[in-house]
Protein backbone atom coordinates (compact mmCIF):
# COMPACT_ATOMS: atom_id res chain seq x y z
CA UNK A 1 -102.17 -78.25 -69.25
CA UNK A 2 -100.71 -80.31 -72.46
CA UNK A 3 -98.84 -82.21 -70.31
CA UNK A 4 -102.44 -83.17 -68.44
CA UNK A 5 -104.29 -83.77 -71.25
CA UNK A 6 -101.39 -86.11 -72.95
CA UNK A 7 -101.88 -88.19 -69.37
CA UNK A 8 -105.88 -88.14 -70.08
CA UNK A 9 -105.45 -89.05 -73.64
CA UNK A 10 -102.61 -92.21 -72.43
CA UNK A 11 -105.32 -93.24 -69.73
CA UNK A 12 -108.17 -93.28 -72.74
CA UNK A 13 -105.93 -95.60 -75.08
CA UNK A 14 -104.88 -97.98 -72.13
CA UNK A 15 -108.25 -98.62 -71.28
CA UNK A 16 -109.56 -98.89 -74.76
CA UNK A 17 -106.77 -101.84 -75.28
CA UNK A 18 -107.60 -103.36 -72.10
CA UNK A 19 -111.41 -103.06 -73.31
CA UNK A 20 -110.14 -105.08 -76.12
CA UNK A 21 -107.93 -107.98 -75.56
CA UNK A 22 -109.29 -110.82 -74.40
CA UNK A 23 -108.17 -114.40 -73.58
CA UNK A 24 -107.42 -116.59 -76.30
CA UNK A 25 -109.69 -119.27 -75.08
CA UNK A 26 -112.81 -118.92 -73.25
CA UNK A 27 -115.83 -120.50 -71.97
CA UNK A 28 -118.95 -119.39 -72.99
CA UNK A 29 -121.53 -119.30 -69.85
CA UNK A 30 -125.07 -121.49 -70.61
CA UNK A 31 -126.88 -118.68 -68.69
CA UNK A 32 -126.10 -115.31 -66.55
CA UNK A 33 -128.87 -113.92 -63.92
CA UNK A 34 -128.37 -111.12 -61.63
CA UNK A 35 -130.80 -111.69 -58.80
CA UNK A 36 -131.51 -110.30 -54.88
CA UNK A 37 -131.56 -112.88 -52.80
CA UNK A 38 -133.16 -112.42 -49.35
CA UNK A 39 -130.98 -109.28 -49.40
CA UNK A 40 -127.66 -110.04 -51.45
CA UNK A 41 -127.11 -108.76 -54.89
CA UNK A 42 -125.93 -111.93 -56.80
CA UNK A 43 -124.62 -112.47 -59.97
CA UNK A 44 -125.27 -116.67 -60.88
CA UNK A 45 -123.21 -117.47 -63.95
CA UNK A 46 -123.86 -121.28 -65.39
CA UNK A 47 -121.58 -123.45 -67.76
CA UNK A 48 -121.50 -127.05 -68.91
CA UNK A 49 -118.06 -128.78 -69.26
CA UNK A 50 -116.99 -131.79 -70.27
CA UNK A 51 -115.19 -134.06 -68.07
CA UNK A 52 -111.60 -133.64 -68.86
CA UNK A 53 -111.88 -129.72 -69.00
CA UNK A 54 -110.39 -127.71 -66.29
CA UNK A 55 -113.12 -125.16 -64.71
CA UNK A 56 -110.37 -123.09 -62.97
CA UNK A 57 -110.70 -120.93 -66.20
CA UNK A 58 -114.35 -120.39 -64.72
CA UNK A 59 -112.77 -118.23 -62.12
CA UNK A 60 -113.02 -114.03 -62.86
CA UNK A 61 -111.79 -111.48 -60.91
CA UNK A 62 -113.48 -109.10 -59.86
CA UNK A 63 -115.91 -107.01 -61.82
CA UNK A 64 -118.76 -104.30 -61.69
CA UNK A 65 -122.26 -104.22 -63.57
CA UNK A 66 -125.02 -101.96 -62.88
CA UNK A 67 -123.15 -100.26 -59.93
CA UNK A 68 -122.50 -103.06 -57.93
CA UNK A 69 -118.85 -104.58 -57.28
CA UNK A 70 -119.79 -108.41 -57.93
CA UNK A 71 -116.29 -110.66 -56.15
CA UNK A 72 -116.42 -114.50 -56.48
CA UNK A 73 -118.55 -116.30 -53.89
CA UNK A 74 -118.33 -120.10 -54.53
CA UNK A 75 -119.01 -122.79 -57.63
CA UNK A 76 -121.05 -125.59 -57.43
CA UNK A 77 -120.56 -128.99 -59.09
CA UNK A 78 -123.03 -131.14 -60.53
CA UNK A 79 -122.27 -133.94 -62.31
CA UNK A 80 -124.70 -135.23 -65.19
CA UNK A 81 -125.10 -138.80 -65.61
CA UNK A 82 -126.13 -140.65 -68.40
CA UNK A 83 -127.45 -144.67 -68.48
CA UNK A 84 -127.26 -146.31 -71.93
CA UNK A 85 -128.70 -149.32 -72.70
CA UNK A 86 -127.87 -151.00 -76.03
CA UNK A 87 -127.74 -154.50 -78.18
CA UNK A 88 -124.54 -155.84 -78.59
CA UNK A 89 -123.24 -159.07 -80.60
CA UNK A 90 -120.11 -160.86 -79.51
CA UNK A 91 -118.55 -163.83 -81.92
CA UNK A 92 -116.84 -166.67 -79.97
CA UNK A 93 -114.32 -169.47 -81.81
CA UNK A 94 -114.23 -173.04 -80.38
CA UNK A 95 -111.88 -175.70 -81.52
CA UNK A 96 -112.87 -179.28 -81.67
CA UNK A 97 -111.41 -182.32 -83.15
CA UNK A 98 -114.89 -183.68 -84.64
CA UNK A 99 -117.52 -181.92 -85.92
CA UNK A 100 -120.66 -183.67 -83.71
CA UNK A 101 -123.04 -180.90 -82.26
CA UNK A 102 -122.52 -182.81 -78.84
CA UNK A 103 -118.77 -182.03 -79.04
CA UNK A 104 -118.84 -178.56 -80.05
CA UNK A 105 -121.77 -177.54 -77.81
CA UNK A 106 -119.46 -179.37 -74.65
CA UNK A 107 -117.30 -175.98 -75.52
CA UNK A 108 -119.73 -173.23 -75.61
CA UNK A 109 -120.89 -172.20 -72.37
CA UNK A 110 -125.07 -170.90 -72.65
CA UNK A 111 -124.33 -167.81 -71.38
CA UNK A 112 -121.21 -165.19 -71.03
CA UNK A 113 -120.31 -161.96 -68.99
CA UNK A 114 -119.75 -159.18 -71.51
CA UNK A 115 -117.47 -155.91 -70.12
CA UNK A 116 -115.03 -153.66 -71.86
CA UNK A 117 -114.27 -151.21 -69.97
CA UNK A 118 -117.24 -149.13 -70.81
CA UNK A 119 -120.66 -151.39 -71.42
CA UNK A 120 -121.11 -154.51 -69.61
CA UNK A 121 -123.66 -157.04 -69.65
CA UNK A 122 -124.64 -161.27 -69.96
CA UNK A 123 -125.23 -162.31 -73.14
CA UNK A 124 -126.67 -165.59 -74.36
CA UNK A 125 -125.58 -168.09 -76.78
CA UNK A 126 -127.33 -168.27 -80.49
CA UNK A 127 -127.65 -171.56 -81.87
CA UNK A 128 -128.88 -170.88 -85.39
CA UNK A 129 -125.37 -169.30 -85.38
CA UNK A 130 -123.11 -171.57 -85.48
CA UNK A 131 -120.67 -172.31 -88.40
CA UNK A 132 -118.20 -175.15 -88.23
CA UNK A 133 -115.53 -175.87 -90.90
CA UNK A 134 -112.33 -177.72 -91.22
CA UNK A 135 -109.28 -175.75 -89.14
CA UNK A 136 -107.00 -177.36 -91.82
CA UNK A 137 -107.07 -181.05 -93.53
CA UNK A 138 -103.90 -183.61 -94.31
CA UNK A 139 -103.22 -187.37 -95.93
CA UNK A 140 -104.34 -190.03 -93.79
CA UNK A 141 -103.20 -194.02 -95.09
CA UNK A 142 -105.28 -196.98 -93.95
CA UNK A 143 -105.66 -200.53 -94.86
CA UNK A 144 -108.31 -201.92 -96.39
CA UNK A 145 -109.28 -205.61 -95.43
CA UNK A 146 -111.69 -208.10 -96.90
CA UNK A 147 -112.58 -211.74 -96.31
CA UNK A 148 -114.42 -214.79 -99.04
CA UNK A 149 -115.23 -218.19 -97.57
CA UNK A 150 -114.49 -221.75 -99.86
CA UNK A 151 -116.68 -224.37 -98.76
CA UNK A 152 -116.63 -228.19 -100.48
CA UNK A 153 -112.78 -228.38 -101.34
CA UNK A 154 -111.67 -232.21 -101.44
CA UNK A 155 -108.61 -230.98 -99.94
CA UNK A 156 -106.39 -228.28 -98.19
CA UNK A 157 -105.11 -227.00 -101.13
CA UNK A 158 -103.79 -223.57 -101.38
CA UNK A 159 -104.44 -223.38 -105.39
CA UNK A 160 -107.91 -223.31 -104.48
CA UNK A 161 -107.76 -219.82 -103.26
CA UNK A 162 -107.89 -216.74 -105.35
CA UNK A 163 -104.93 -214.63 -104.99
CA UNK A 164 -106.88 -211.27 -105.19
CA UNK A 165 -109.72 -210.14 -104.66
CA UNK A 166 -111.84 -206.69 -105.71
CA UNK A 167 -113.22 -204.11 -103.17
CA UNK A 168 -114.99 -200.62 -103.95
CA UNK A 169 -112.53 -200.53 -107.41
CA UNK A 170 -109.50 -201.60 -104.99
CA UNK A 171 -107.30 -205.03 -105.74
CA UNK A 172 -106.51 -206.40 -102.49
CA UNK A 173 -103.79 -209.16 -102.07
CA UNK A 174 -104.41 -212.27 -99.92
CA UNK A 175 -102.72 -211.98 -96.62
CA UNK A 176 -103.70 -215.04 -94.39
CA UNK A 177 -105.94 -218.52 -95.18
CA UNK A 178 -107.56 -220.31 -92.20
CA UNK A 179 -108.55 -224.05 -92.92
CA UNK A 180 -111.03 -226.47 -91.47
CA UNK A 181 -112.72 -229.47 -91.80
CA UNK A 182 -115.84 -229.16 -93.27
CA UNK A 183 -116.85 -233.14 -93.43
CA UNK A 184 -115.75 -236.80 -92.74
CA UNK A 185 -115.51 -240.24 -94.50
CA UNK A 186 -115.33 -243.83 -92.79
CA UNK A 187 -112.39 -245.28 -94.25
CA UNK A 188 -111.92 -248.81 -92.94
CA UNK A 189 -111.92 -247.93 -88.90
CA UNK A 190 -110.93 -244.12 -89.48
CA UNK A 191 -112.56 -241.21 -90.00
CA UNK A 192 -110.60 -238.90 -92.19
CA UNK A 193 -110.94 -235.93 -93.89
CA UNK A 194 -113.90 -235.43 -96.65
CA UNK A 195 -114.37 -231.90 -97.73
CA UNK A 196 -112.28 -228.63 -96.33
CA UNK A 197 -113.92 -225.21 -96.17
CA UNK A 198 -111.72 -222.00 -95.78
CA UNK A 199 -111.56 -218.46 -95.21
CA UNK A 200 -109.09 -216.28 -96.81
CA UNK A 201 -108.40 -212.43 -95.64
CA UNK A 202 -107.20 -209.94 -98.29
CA UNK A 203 -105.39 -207.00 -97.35
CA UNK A 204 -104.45 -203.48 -99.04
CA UNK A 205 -103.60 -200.14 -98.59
CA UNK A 206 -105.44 -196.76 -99.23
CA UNK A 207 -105.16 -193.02 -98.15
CA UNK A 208 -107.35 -189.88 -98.01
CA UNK A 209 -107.64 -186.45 -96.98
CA UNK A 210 -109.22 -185.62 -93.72
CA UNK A 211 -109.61 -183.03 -91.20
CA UNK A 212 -107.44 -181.88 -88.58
CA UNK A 213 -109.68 -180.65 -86.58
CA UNK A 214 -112.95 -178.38 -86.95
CA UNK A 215 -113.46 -174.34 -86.03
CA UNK A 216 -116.40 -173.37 -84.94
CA UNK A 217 -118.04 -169.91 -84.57
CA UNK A 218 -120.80 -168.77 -82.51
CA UNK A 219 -122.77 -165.44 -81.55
CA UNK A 220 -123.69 -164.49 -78.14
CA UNK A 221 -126.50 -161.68 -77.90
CA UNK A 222 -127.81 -159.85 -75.80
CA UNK A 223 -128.63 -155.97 -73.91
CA UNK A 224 -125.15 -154.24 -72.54
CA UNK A 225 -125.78 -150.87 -70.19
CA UNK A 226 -123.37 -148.30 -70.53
CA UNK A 227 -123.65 -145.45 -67.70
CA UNK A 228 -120.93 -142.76 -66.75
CA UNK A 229 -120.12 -138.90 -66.68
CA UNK A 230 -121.75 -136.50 -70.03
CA UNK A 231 -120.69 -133.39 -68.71
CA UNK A 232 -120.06 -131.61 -66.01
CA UNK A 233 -123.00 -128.38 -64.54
CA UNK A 234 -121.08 -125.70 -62.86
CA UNK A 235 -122.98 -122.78 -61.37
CA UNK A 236 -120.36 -119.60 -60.15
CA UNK A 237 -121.89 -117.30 -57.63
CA UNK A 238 -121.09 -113.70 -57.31
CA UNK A 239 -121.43 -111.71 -54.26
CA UNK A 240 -122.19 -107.98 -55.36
CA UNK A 241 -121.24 -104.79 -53.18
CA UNK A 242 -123.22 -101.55 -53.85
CA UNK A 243 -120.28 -99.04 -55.20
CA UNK A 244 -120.63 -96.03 -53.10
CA UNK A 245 -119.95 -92.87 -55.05
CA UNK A 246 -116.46 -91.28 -53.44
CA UNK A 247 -116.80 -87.94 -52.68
CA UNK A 248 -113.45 -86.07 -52.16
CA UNK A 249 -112.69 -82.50 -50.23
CA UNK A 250 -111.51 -79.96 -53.10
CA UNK A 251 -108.30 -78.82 -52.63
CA UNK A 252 -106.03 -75.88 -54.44
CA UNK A 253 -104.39 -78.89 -56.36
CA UNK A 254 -107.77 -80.43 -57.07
CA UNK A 255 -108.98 -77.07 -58.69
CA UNK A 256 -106.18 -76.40 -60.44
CA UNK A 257 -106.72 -80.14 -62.07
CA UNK A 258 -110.48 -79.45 -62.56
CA UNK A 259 -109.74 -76.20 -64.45
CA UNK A 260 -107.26 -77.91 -66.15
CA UNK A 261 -109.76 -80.77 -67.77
CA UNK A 262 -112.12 -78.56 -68.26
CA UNK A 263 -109.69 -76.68 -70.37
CA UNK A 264 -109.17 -79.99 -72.42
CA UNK A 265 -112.88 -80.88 -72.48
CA UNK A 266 -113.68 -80.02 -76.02
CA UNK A 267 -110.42 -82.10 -77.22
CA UNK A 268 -111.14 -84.97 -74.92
CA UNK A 269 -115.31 -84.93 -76.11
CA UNK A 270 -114.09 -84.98 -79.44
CA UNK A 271 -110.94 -88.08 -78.64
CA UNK A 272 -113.92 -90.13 -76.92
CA UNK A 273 -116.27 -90.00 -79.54
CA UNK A 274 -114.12 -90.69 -82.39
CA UNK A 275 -112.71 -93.86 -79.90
CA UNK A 276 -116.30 -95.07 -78.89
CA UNK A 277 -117.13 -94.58 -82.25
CA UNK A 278 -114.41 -96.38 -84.26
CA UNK A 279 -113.19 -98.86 -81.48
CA UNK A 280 -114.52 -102.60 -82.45
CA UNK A 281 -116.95 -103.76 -79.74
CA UNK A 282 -118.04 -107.14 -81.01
CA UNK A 283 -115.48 -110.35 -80.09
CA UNK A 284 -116.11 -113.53 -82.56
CA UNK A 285 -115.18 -116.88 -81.19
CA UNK A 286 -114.88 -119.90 -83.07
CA UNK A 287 -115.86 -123.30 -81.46
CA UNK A 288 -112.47 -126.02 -80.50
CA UNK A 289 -114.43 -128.90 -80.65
CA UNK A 290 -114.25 -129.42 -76.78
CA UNK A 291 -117.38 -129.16 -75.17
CA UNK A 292 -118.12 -125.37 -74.77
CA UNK A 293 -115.09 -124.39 -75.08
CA UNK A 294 -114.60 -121.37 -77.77
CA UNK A 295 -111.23 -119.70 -79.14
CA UNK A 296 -111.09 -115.91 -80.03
CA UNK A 297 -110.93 -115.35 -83.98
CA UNK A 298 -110.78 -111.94 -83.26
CA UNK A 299 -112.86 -108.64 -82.72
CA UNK A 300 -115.51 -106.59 -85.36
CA UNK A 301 -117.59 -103.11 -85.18
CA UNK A 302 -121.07 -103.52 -84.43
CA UNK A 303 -122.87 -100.54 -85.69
CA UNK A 304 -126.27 -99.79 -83.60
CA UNK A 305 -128.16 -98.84 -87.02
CA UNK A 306 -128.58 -101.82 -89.98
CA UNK A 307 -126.20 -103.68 -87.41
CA UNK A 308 -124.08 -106.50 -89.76
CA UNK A 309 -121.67 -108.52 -89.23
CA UNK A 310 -118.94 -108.98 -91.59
CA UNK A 311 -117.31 -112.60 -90.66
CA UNK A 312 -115.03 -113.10 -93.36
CA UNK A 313 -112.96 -109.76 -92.49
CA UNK A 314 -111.51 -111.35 -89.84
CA UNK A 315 -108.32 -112.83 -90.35
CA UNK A 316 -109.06 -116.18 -88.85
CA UNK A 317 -112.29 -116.80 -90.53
CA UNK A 318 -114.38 -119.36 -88.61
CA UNK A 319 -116.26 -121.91 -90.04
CA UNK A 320 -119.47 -124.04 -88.40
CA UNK A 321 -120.89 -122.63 -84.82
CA UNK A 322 -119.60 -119.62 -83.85
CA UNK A 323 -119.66 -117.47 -80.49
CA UNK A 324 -120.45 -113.77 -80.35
CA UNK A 325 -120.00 -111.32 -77.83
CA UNK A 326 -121.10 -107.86 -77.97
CA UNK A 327 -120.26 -105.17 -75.24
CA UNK A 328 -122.90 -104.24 -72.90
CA UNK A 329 -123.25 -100.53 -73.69
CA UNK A 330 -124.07 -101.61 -77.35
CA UNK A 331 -126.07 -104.57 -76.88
CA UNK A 332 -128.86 -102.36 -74.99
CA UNK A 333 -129.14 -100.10 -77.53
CA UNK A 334 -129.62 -103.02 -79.84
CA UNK A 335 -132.55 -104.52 -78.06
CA UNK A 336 -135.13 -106.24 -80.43
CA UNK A 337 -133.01 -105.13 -83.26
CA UNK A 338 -132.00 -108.11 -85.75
CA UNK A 339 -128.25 -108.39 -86.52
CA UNK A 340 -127.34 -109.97 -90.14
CA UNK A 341 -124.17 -112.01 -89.59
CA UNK A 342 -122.31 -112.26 -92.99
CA UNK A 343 -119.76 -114.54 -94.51
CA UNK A 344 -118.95 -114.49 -97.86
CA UNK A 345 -121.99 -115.51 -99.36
CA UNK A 346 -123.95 -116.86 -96.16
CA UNK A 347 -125.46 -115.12 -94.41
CA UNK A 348 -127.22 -115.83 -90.72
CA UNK A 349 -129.76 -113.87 -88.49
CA UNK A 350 -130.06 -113.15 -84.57
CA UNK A 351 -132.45 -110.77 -82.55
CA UNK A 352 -131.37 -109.52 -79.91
CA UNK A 353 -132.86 -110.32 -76.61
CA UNK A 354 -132.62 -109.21 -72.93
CA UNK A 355 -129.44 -107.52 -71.96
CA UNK A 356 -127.32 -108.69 -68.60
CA UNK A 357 -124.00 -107.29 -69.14
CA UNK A 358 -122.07 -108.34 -71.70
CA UNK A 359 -124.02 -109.98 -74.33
CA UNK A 360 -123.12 -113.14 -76.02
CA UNK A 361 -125.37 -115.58 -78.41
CA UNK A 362 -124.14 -118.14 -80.71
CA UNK A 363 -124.99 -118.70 -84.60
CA UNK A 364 -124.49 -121.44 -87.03
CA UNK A 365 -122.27 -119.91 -90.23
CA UNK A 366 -121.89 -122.96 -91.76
CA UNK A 367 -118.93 -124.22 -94.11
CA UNK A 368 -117.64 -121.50 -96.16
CA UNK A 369 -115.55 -121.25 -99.46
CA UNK A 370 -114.56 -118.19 -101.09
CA UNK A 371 -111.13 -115.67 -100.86
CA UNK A 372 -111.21 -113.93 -97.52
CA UNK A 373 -111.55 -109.82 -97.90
CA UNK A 374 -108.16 -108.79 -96.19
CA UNK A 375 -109.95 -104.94 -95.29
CA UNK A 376 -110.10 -104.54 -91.30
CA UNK A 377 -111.88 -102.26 -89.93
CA UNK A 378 -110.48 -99.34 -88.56
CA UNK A 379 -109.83 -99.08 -84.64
């Protein structure tokens, strides 16, 4: 009989542990329904995924509820699309060598395609926009001419002519003299030469700084659409098989083993109720940042009277939106009932509302500061 009962008390402790663990990471479902549907039991289970997350970890094995065997059935995908439109501003640069509107606006075409990879659109060109300055500037050297014209000279005489002249504060040096007859005389049967006139050219050199070349910037606006994949809908159907209670012939060995547990009863009553007593039935999950994906912080005791929650005994203390899932058996009792979720000094509510299966509901704990309380619970 000992040797029956330690095999009873083995069986107990395995399935408390299995009872317990729990994946690391874990996908909360948006909704669960149980449901007959023009004669199947079905259990409908609903998440939202982003994208890039994998929804084989949507996949369960089997599993009962309510005394039906619920086994996978199919998933459905349902992709849901989003259409963004926005205003966007793009800046353009143009290079020119002067700085004439004409010439700069030969560059800039009135309209452009806008597309980078995610928005796309045609935006238009702003002309109160525009902003032109020198790319750069350098020393330029030119020469600087002038002419003066001598009229009534007697002669073609080269002292006549200034040497130098003055132009905008510059002394330019003559360079050339071009002579003419400006009158005649009769002398005896000639004609000769009266007065000369002549124009002399002055020459010098100057330099200055001037651009080499001009940059000009411009804005193109306009309305860019942005449309792809927010998240991913998946709805898991369950196909559930009424469990038929298994009724077996009694045997000599079968007697011997009912005698046997009823000889253990009182030990096993008393093992059971200290386990289902003790044994934590709450798992906390803290949020990863992906979509609605959770990770397991680790598991609590609910208590069914002045249920509480005591966050910050875990030893990976969450912070921000937290997951909670409390067993099924528990959760029932705890209908209506108002659990105070505790962390240090915060502290959050949640009622509890209609129970199908295991429960789960998800609170807000915020940021928390403090020394975590290293006391666990016992098991």
């Amino acid at each position: 009989m000992k040797k029956r009962i330690t095999s009873l008390m083995l069986i107990l402790v395995v399935a408390v542990s299995m009872t317990m663990g729990a994946s690391a990471t874990s996908y909360i479902p948006d909704d669960v329904t149980y449901q007959n549907l023009n004669g199947q039991q079905l259990a409908i289970k609903t998440y939202t995924l982003l994208p890039d997350q994998d929804p084989s970890d949507l996949y369960e094995d089997d599993f009962e509820y309510d005394g039906f065997l619920y086994s996978m059935s199919d998933i459905v995908k349902e992709e849901q699309r989003y259409q963004e439109e926005n205003a966007h501003t793009e800046v353009v640069t143009v290079t020119t060598a002067s700085k004439n509107l004409e010439d700069i606006l030969a560059e800039l075409k009135p309209t452009i395609e806008y597309d980078d990879g995610v928005s796309s659109g045609t935006l238009s060109l702003d002309h109160s926009t525009l902003k032109t300055e020198a790319a750069g500037y350098k020393r330029s050297s030119y020469t600087v001419t002038a002419t003066k014209n001598y009229t009534g000279l007697d002669r073609n005489d080269s002292s006549y002519i200034d040497k130098t002249v003055e132009k905008n504060g510059r002394t330019l040096s003559l360079s050339n003299v071009t002579w003419s007859v400006e009158s005649t005389a009769l002398v005896g049967d000639e004609l000769v030469p009266a007065t000369y006139s002549a124009v002399a050219t002055y020459s010098g050199s100057a330099s200055s700084t001037v651009a080499t070349g001009y940059i000009t910037t411009a804005e193109y606006k306009g309305t860019v659409v942005s449309s792809g994949i927010s998240s991913i809908l998946y709805t898991v159907t369950y196909l559930g098989t009424k469990i038929e209670p298994t009724k077996a012939e009694p045997t000599f060995k079968g007697a011997v083993l009912v005698i046997s547990i009823i000889g253990g009863t009182a030990l096993l009553a008393a093992l059971l109720f200290l386990v289902l007593t003790l044994r934590k039935n709450t798992t906390v999950y803290k949020a990863t940042g992906k979509g609605n994906e959770y990770e397991k912080c680790g598991r609590l005791r609910l208590k069914t009277k002045d249920p509480e929650l005591r966050i910050d005994r875990l030893k990976d203390i969450p912070e921000g939106m937290i997951a909670v899932e409390v067993d099924q058996a528990v959760a029932k009792k705890l209908f209506g009932q108002t659990i105070a979720i505790h962390c240090y000094d915060n502290t959050v509510e949640h009622t509890v509302g209609t129970v199908n299966g295991q429960y789960w509901f998800k609170v807000d704990i915020g940021t928390q500061e403090g020394e975590p309380d290293t006391e666990e619970e016992p098991v």
